[in-house]
PDB file of N, CA and C in Angstrom:
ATOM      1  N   UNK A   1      99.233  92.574  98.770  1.00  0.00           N
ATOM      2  CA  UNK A   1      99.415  93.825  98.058  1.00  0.00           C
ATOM      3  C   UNK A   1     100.897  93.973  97.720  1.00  0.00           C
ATOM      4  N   UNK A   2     101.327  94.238  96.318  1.00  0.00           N
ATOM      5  CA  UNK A   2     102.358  94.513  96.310  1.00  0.00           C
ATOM      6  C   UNK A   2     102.690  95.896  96.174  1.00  0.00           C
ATOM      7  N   UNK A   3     103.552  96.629  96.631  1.00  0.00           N
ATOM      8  CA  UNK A   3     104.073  98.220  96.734  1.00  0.00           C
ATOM      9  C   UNK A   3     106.002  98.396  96.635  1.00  0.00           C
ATOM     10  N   UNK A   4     105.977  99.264  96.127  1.00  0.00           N
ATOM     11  CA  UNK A   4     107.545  99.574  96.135  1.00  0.00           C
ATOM     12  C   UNK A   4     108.240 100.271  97.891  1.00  0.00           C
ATOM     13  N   UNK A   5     109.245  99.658  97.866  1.00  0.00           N
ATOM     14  CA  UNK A   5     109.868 100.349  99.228  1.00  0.00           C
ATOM     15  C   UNK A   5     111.380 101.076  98.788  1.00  0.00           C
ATOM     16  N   UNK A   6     112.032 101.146  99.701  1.00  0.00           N
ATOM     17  CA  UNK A   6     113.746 101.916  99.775  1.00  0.00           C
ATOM     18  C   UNK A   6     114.728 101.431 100.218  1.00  0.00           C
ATOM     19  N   UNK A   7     115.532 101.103 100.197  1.00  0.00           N
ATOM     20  CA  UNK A   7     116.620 100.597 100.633  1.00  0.00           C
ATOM     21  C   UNK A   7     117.889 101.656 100.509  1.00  0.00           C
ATOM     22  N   UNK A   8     118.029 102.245 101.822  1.00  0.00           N
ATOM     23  CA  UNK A   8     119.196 103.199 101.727  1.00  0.00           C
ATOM     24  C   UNK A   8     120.257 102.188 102.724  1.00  0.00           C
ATOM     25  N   UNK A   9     121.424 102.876 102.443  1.00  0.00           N
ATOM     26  CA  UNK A   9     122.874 102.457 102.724  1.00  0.00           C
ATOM     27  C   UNK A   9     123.715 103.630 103.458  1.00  0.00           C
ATOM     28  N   UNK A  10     123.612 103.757 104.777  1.00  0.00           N
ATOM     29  CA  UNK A  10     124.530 104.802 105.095  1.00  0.00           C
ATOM     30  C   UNK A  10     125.286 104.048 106.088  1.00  0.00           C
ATOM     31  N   UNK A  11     126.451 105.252 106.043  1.00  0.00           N
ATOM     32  CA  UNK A  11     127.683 104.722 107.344  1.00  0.00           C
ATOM     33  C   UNK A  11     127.841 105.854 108.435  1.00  0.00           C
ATOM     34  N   UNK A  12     128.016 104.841 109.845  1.00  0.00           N
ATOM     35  CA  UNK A  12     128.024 105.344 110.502  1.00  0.00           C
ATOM     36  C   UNK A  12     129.341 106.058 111.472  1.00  0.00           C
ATOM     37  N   UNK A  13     129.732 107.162 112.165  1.00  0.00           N
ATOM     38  CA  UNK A  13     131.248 107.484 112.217  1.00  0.00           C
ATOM     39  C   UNK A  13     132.252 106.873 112.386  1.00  0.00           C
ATOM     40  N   UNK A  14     131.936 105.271 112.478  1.00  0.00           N
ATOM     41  CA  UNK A  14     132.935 104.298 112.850  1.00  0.00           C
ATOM     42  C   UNK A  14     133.006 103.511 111.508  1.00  0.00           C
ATOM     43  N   UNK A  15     132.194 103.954 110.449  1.00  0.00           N
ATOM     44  CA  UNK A  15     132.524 103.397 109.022  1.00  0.00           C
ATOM     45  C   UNK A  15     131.623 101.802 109.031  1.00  0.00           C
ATOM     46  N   UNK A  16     130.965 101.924 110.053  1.00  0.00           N
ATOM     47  CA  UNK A  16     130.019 101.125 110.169  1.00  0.00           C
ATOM     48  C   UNK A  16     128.628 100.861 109.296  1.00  0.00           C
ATOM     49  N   UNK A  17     128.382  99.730 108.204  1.00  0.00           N
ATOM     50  CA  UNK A  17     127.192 100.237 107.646  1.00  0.00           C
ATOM     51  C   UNK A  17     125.545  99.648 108.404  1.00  0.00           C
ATOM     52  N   UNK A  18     124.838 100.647 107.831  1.00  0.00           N
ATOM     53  CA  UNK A  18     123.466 100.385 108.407  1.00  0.00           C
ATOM     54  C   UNK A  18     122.613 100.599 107.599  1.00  0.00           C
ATOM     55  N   UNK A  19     121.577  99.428 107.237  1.00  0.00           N
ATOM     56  CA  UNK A  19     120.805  99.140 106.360  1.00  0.00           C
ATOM     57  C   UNK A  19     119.024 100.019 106.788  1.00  0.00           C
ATOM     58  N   UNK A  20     118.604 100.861 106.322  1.00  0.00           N
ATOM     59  CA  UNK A  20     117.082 101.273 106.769  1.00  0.00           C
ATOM     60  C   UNK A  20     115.887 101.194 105.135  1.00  0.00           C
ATOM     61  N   UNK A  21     115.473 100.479 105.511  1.00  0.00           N
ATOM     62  CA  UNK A  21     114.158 100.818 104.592  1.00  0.00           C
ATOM     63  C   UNK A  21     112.874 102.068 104.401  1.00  0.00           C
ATOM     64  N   UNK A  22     112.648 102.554 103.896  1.00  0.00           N
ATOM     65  CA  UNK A  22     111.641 103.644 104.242  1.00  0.00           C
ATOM     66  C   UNK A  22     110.537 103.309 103.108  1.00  0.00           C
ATOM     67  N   UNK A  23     109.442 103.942 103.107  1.00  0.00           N
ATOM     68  CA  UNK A  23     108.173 103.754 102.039  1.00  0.00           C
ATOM     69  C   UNK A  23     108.349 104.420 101.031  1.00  0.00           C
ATOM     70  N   UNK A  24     108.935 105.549 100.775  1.00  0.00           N
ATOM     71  CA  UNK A  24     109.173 106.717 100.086  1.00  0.00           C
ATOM     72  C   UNK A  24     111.050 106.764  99.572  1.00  0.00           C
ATOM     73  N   UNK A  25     110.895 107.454  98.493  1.00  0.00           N
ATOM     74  CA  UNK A  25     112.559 108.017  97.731  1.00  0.00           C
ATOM     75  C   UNK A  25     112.797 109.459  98.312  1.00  0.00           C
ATOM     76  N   UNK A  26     113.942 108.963  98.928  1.00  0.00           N
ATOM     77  CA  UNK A  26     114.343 110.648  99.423  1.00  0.00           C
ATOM     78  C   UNK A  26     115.298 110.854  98.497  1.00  0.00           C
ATOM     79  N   UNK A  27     115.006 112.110  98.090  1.00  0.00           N
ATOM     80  CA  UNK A  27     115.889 112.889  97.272  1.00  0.00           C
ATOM     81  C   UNK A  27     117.023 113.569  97.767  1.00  0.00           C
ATOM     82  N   UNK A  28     118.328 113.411  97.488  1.00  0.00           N
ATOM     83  CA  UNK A  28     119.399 114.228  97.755  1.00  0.00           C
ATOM     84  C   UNK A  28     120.379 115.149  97.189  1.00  0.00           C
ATOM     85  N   UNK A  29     121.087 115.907  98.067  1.00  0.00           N
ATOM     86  CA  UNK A  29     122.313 116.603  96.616  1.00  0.00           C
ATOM     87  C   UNK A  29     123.636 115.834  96.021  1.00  0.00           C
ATOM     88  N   UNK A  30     123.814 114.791  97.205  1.00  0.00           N
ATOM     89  CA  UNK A  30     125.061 113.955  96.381  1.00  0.00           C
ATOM     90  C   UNK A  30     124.389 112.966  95.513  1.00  0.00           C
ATOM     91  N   UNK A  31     123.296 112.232  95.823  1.00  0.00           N
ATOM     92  CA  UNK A  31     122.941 111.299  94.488  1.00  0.00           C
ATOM     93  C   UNK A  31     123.121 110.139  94.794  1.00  0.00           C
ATOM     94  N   UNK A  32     123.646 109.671  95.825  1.00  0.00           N
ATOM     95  CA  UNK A  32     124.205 108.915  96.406  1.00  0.00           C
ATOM     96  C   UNK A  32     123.777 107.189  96.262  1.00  0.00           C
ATOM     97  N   UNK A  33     122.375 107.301  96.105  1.00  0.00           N
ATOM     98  CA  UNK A  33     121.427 106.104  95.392  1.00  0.00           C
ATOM     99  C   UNK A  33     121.113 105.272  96.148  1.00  0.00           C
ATOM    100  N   UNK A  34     119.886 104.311  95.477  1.00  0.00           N
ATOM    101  CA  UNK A  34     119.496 103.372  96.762  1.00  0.00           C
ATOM    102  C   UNK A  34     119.224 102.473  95.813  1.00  0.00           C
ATOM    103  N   UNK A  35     118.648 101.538  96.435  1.00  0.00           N
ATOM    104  CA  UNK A  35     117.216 100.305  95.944  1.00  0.00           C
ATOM    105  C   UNK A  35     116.196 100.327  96.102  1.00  0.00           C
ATOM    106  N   UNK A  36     115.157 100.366  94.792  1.00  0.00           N
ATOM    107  CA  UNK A  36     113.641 100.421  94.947  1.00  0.00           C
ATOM    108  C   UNK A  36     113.607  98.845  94.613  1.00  0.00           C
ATOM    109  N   UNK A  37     113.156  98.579  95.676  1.00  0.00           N
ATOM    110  CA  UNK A  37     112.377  96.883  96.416  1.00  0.00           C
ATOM    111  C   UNK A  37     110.917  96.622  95.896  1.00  0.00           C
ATOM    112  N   UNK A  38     110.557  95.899  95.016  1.00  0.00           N
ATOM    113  CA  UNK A  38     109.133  95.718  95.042  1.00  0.00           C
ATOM    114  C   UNK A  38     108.828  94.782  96.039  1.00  0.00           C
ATOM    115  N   UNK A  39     108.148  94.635  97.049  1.00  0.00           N
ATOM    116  CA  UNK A  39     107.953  93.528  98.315  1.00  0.00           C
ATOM    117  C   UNK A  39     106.006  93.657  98.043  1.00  0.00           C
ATOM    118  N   UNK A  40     106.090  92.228  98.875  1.00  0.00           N
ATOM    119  CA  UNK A  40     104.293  92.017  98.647  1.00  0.00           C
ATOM    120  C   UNK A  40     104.208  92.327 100.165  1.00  0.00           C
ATOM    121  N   UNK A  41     103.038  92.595 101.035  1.00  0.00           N
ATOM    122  CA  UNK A  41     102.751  92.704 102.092  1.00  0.00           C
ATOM    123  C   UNK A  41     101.788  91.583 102.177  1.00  0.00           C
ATOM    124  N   UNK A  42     101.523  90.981 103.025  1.00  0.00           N
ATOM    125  CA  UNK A  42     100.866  89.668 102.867  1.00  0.00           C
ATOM    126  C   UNK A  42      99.301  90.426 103.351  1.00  0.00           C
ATOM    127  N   UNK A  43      98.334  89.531 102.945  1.00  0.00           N
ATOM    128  CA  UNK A  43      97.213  89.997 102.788  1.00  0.00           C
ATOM    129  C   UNK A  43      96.711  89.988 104.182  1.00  0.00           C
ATOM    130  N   UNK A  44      97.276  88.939 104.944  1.00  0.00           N
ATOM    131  CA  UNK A  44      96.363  89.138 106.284  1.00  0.00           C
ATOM    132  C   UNK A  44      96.776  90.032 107.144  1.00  0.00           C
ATOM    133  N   UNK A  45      97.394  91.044 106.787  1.00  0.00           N
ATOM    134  CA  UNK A  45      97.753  92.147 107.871  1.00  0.00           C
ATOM    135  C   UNK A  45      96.636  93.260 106.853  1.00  0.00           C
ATOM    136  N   UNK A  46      95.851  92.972 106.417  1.00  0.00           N
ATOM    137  CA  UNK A  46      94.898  93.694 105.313  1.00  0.00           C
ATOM    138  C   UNK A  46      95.370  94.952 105.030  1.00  0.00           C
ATOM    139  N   UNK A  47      96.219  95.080 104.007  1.00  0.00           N
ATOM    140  CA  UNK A  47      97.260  96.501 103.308  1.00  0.00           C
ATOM    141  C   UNK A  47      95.770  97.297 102.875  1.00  0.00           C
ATOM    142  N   UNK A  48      96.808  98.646 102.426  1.00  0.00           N
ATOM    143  CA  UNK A  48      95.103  99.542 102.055  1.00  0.00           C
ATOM    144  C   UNK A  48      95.959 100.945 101.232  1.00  0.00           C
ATOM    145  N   UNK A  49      95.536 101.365 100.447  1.00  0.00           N
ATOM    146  CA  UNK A  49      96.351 102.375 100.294  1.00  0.00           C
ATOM    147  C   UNK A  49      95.463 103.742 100.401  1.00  0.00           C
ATOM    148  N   UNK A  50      95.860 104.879 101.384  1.00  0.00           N
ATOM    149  CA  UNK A  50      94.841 105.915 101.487  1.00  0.00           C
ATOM    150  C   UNK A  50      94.677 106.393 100.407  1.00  0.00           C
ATOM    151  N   UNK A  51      94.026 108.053 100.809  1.00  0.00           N
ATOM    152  CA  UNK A  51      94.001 108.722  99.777  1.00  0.00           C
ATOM    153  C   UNK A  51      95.184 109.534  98.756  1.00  0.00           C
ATOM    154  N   UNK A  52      96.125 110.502 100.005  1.00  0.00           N
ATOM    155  CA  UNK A  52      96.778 110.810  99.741  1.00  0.00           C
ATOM    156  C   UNK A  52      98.072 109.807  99.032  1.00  0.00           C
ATOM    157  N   UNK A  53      97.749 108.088  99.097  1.00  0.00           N
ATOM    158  CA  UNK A  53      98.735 107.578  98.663  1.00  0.00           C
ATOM    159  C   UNK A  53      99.699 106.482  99.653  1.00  0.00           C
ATOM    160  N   UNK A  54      99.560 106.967 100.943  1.00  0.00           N
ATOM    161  CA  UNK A  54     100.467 106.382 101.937  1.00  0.00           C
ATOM    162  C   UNK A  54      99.503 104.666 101.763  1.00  0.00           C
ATOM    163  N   UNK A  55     100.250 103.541 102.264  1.00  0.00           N
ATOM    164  CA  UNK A  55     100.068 102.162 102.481  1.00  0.00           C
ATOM    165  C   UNK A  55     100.028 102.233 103.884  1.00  0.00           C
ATOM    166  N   UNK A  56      99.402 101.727 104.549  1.00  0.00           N
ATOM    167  CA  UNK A  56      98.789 101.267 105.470  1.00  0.00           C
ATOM    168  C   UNK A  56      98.317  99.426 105.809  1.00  0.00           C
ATOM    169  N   UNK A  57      98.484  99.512 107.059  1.00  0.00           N
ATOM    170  CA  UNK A  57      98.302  98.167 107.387  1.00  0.00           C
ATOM    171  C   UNK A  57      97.225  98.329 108.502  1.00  0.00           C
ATOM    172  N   UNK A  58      95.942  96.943 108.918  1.00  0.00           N
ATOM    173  CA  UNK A  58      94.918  97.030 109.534  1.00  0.00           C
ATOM    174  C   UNK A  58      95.218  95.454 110.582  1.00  0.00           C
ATOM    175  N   UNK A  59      96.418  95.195 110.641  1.00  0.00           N
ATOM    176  CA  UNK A  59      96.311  93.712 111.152  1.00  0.00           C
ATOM    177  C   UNK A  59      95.168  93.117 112.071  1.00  0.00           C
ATOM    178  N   UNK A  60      94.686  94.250 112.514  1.00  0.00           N
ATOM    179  CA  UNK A  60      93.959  93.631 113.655  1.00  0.00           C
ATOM    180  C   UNK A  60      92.425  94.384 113.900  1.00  0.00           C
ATOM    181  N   UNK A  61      91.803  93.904 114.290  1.00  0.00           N
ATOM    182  CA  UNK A  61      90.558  95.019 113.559  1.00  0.00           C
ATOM    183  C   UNK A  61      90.870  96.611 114.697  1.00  0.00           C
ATOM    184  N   UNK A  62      90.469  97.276 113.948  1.00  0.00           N
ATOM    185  CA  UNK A  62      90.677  99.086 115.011  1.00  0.00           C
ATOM    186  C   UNK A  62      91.920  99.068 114.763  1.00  0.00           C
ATOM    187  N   UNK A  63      92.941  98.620 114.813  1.00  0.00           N
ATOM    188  CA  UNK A  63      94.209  98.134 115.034  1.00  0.00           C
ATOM    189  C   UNK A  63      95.324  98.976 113.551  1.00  0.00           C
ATOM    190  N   UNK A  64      95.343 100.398 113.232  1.00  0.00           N
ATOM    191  CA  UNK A  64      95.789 100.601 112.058  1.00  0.00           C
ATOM    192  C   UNK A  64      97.667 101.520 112.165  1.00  0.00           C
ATOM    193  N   UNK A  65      98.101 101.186 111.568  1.00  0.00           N
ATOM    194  CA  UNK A  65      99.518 101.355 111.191  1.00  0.00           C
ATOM    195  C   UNK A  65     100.036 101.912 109.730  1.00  0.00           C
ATOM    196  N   UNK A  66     100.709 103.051 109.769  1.00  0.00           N
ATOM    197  CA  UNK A  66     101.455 103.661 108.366  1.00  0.00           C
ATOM    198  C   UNK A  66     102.414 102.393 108.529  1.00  0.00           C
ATOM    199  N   UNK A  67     102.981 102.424 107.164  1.00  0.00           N
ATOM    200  CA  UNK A  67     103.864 101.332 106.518  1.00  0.00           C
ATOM    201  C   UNK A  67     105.510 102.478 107.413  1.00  0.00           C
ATOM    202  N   UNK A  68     105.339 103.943 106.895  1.00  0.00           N
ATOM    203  CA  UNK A  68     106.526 104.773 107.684  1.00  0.00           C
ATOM    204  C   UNK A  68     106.709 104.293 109.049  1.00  0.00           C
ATOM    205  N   UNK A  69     105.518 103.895 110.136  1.00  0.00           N
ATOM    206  CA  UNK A  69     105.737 103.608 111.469  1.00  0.00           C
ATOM    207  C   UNK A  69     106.016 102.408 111.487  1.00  0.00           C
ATOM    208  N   UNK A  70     105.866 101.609 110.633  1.00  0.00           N
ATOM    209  CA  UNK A  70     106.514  99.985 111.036  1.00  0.00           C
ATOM    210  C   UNK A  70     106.705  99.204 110.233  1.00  0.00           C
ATOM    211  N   UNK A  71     107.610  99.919 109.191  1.00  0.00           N
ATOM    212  CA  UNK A  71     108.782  99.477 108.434  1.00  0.00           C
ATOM    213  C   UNK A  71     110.252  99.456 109.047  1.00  0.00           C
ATOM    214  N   UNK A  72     111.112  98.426 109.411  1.00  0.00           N
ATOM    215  CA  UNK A  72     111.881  98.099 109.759  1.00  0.00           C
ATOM    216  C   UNK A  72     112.851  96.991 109.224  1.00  0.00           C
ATOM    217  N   UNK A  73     113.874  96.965 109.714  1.00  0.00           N
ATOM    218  CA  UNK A  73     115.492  96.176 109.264  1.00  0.00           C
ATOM    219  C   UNK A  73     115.480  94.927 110.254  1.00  0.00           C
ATOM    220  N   UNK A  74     115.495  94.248 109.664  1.00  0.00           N
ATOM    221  CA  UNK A  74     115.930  92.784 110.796  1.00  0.00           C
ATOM    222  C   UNK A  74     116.881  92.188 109.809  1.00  0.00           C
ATOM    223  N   UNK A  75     118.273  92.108 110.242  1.00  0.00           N
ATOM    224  CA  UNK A  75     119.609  91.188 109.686  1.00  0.00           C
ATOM    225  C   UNK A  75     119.471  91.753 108.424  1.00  0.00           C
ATOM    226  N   UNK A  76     118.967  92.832 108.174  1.00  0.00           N
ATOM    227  CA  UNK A  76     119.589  93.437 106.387  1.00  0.00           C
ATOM    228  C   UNK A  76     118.206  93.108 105.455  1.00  0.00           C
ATOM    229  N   UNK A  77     117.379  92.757 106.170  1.00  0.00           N
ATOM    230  CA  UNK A  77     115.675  92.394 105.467  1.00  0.00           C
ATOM    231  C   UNK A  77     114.634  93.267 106.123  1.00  0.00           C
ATOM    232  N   UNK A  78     113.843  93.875 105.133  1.00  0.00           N
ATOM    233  CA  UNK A  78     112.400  94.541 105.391  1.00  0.00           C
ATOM    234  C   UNK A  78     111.410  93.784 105.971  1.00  0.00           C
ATOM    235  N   UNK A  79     111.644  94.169 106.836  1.00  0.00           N
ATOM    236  CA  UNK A  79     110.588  93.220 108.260  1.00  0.00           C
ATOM    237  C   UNK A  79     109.030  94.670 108.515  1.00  0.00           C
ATOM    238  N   UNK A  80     107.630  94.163 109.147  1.00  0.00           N
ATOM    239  CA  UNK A  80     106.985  95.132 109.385  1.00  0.00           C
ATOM    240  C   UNK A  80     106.885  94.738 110.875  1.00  0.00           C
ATOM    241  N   UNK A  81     107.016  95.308 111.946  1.00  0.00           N
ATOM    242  CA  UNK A  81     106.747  94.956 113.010  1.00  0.00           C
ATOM    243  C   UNK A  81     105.373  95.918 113.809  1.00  0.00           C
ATOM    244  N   UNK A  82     104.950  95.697 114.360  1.00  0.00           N
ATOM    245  CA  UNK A  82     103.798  96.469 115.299  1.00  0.00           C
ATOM    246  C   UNK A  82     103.221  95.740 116.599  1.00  0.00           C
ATOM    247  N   UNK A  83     102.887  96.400 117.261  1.00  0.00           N
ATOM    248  CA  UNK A  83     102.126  95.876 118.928  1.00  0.00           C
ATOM    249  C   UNK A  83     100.961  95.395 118.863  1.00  0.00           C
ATOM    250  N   UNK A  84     100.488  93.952 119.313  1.00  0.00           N
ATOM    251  CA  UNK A  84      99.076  93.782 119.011  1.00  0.00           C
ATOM    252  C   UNK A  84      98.471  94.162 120.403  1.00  0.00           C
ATOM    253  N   UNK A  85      97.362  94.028 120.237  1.00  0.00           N
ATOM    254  CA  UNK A  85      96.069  94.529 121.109  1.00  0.00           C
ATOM    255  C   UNK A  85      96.668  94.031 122.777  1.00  0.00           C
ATOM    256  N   UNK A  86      97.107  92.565 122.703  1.00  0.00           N
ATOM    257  CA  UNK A  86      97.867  92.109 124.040  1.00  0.00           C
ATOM    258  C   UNK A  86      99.001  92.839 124.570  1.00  0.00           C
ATOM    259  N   UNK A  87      99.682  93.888 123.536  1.00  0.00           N
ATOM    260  CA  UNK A  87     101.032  94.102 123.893  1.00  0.00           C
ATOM    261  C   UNK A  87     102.460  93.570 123.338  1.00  0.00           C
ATOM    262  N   UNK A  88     102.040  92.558 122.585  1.00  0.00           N
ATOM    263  CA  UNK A  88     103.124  91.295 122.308  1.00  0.00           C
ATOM    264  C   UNK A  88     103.709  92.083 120.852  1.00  0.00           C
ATOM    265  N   UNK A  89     104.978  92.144 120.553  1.00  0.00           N
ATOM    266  CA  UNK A  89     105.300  92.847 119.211  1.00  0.00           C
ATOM    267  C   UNK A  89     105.288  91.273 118.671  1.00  0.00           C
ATOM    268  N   UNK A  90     104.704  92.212 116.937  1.00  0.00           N
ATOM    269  CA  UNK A  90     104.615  90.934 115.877  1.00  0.00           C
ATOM    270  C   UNK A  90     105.401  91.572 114.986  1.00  0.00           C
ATOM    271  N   UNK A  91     105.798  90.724 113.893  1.00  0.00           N
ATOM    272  CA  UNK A  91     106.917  90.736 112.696  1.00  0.00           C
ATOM    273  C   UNK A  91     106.494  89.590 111.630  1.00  0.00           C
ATOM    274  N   UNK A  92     106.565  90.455 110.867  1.00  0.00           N
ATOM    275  CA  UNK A  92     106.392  89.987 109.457  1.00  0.00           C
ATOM    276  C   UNK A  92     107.500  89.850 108.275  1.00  0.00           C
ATOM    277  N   UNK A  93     107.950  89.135 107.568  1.00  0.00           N
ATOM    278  CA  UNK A  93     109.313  89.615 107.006  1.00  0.00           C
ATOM    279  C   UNK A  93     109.036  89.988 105.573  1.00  0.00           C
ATOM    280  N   UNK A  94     108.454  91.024 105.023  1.00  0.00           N
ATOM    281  CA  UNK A  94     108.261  91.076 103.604  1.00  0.00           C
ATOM    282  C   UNK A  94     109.219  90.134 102.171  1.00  0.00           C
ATOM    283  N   UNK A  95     108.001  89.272 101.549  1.00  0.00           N
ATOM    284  CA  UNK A  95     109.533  88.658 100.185  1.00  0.00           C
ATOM    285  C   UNK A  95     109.216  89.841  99.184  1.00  0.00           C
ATOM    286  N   UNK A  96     110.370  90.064  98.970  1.00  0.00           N
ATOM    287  CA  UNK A  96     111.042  90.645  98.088  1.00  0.00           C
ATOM    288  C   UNK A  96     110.659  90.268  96.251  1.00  0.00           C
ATOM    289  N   UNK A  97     110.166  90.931  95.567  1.00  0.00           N
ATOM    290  CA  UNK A  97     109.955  90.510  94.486  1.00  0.00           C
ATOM    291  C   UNK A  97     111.059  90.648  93.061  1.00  0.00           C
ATOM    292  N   UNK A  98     111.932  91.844  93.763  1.00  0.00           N
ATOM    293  CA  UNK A  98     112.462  92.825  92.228  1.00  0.00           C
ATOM    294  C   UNK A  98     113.250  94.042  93.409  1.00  0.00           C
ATOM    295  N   UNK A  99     114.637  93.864  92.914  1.00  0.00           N
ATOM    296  CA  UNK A  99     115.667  95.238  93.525  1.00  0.00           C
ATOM    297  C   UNK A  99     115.862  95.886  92.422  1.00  0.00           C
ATOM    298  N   UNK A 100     116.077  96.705  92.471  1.00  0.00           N
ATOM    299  CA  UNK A 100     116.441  97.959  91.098  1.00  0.00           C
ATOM    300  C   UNK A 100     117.199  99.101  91.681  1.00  0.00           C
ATOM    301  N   UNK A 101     118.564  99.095  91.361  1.00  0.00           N
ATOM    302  CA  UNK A 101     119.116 100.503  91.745  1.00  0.00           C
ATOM    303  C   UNK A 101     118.409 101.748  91.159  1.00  0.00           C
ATOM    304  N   UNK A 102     118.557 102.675  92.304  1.00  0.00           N
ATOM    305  CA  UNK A 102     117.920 103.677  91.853  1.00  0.00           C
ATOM    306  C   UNK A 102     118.398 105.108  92.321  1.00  0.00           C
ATOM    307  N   UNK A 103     118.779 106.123  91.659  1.00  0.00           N
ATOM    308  CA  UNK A 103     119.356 107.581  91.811  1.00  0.00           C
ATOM    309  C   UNK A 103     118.416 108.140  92.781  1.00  0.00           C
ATOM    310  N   UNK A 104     119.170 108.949  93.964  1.00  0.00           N
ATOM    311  CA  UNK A 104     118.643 109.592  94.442  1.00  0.00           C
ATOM    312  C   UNK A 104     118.728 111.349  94.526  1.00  0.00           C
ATOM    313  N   UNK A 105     118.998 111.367  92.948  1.00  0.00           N
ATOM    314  CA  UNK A 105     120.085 112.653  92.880  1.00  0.00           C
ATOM    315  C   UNK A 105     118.625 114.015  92.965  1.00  0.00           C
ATOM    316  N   UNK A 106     119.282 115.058  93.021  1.00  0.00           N
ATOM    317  CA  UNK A 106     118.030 116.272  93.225  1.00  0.00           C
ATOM    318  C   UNK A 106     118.388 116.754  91.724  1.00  0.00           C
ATOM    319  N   UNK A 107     117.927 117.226  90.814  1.00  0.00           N
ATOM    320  CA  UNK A 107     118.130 117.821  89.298  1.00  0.00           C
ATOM    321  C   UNK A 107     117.639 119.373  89.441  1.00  0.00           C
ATOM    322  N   UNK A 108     118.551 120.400  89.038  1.00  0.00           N
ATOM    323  CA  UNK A 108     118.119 121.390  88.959  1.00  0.00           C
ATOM    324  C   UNK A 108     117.937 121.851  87.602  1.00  0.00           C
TER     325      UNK A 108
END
């Protein structure tokens, strides 16, 4: 399945940067901007998209996950990680298809 993700850029009080991905565009008042990522989710974690819209993952049968709960950063890459049935965390590293800067400004 392919779906769009986020790529925000913030710093931290030591001027430190830190890379987070999210599923969704948050809107702000500075504008400040991000990257909309098109990434594929690989099929065998069986993607799904509800009703309201959210992506979802089923890796394992019973076994279901929002893309918000286990979307994650590994070394500056959109990784999905989650707990399988044993306990053991798994990781997936999403490829990347298409970056596109993108405004995150609020318009009044």
């Amino acid at each position: 399945m392919t779906t769009k993700i986020y790529e925000y850029t913030n710093t931290t009080p030591t001027e430190a940067y830190i890379t987070t991905f999210k599923p969704t565009l948050i809107r702000d008042h500075n504008g400040r901007g991000c990257w909309e990522l098109e990434v594929e989710i690989p099929e065998e974690l069986n993607p799904y998209e509800t009703a309201t819209g959210e992506i979802c993952i089923e890796p394992e049968k019973g076994w279901k996950y929002s893309l918000l709960e286990t979307l994650k950063t590994q070394k500056g890459k959109p990784v999905i990680t989650w707990d399988s049935k044993t306990g053991e965390k798994k990781i997936k590293i999403l490829k990347v298809k298409s970056r596109t800067e993108k405004s995150t400004a609020i318009y009044i």
